[in-house]
C-alpha atoms as a PDB file:
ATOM      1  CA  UNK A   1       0.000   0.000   0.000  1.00  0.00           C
ATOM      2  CA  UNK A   2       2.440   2.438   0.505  1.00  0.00           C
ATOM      3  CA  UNK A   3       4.545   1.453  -2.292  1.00  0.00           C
ATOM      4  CA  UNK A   4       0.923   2.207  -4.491  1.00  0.00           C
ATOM      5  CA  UNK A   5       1.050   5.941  -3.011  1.00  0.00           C
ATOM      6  CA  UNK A   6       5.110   6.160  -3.213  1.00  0.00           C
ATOM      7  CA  UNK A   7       5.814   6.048   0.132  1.00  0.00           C
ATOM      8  CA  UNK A   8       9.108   3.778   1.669  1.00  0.00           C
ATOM      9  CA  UNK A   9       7.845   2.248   5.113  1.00  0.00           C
ATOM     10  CA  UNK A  10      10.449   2.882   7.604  1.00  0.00           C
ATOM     11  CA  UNK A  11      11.259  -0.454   9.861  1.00  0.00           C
ATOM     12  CA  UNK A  12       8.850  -2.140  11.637  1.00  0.00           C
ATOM     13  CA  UNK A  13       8.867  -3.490  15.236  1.00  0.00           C
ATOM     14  CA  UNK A  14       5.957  -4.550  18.003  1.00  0.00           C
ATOM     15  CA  UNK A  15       6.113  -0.828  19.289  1.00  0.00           C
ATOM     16  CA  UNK A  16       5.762   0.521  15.807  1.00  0.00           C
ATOM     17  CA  UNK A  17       2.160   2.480  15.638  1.00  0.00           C
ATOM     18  CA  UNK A  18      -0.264   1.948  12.824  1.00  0.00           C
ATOM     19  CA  UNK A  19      -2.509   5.551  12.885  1.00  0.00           C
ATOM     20  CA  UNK A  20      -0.130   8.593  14.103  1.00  0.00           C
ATOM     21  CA  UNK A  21       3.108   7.244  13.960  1.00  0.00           C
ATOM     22  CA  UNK A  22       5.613   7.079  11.192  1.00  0.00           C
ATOM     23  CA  UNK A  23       3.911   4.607   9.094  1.00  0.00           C
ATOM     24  CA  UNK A  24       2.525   6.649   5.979  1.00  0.00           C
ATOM     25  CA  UNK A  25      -0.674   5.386   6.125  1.00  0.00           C
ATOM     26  CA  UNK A  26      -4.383   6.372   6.972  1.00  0.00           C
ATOM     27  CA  UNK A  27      -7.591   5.198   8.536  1.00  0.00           C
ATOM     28  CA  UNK A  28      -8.685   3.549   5.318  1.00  0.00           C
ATOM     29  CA  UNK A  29      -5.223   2.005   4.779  1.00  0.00           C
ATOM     30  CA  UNK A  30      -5.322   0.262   7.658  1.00  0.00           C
ATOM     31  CA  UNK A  31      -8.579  -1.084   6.891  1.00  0.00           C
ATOM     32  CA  UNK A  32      -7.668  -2.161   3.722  1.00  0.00           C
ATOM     33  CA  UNK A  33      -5.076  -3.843   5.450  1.00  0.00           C
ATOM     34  CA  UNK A  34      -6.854  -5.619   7.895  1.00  0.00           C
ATOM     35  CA  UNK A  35      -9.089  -7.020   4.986  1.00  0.00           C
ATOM     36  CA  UNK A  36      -5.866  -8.060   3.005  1.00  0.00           C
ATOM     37  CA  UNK A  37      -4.533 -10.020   6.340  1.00  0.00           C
ATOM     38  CA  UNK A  38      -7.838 -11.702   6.549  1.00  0.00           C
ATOM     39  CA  UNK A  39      -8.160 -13.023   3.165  1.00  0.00           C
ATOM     40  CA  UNK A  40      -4.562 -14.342   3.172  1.00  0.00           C
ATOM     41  CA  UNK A  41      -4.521 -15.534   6.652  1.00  0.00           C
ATOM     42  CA  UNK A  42      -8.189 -17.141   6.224  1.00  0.00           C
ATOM     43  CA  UNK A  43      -8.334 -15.592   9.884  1.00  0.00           C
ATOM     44  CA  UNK A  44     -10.825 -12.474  11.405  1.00  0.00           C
ATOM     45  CA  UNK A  45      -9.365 -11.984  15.269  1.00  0.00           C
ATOM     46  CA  UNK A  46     -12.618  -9.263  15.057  1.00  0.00           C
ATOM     47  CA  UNK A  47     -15.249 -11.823  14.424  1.00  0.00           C
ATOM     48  CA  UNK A  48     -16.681 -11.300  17.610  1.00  0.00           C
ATOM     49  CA  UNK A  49     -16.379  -7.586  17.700  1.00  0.00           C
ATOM     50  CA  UNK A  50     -13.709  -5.166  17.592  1.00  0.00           C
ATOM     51  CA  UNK A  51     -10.748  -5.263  19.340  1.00  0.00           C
ATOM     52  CA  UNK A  52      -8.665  -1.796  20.220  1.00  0.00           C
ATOM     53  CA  UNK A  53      -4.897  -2.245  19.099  1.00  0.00           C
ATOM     54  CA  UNK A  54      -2.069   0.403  17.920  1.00  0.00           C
ATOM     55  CA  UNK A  55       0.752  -1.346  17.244  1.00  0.00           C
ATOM     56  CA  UNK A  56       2.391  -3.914  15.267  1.00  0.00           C
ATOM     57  CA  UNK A  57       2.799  -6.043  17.984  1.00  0.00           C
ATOM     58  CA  UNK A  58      -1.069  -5.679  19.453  1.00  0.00           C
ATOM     59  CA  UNK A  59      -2.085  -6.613  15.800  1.00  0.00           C
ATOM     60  CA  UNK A  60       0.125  -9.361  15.601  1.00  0.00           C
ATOM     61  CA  UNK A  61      -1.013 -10.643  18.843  1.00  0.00           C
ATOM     62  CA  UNK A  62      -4.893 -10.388  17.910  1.00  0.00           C
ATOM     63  CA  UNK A  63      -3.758 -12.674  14.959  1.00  0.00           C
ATOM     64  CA  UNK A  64      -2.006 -15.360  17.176  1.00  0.00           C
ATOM     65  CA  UNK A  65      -4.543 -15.657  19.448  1.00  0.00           C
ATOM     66  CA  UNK A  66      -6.963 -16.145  16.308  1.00  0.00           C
ATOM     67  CA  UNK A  67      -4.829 -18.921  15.011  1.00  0.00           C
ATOM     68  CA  UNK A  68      -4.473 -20.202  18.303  1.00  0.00           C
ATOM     69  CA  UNK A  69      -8.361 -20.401  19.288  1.00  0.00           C
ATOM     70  CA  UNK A  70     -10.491 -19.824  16.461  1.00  0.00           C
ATOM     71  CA  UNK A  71     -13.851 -20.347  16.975  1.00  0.00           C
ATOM     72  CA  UNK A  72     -16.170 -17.982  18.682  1.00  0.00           C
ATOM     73  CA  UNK A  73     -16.398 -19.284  22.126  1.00  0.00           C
ATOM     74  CA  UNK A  74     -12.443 -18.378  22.842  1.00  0.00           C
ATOM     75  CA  UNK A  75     -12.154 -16.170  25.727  1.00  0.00           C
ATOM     76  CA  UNK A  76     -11.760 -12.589  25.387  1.00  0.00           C
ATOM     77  CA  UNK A  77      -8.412 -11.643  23.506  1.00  0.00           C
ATOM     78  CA  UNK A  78      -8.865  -8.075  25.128  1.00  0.00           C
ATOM     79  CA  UNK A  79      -8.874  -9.035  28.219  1.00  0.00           C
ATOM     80  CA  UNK A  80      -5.974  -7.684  30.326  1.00  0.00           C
ATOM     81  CA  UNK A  81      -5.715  -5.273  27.970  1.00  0.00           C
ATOM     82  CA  UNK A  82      -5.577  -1.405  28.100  1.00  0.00           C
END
């Protein structure tokens, strides 16, 4: 995506923020990537709701837990959570 709008992504890590950081990307970026990750993952980590995450590393997380546990009647990925 940012490639498509000529931007260079500088280097990620777990701390790296999605929306107000230095990622070039907006809002609907990052939905477009969440629906990319989904079809090539096969995985939703949202399909019981939304869960609040910032970073790289909460998004990656949401996804583990998803491949760890996913039907429906997981517990609560956001729990313990801020």
């Amino acid at each position: 995506m940012a490639a498509d709008k000529g931007e260079t992504l500088p280097a990620l890590d777990p701390d790296t923020r999605f929306l107000g950081g230095d990622l070039p990307i907006d809002s609907l970026d990052l939905a477009t990537l969440l629906v990319v990750l989904e079809q090539r993952t096969g995985q939703d980590p949202f399909r019981a709701g939304f869960v609040q995450f910032n970073t790289v590393g909460e998004l990656a997380a949401l996804y583990r837990s998803a491949l760890h546990c996913p039907a429906l009647h997981c517990p609560d990925v956001s729990a313990g959570s801020s």
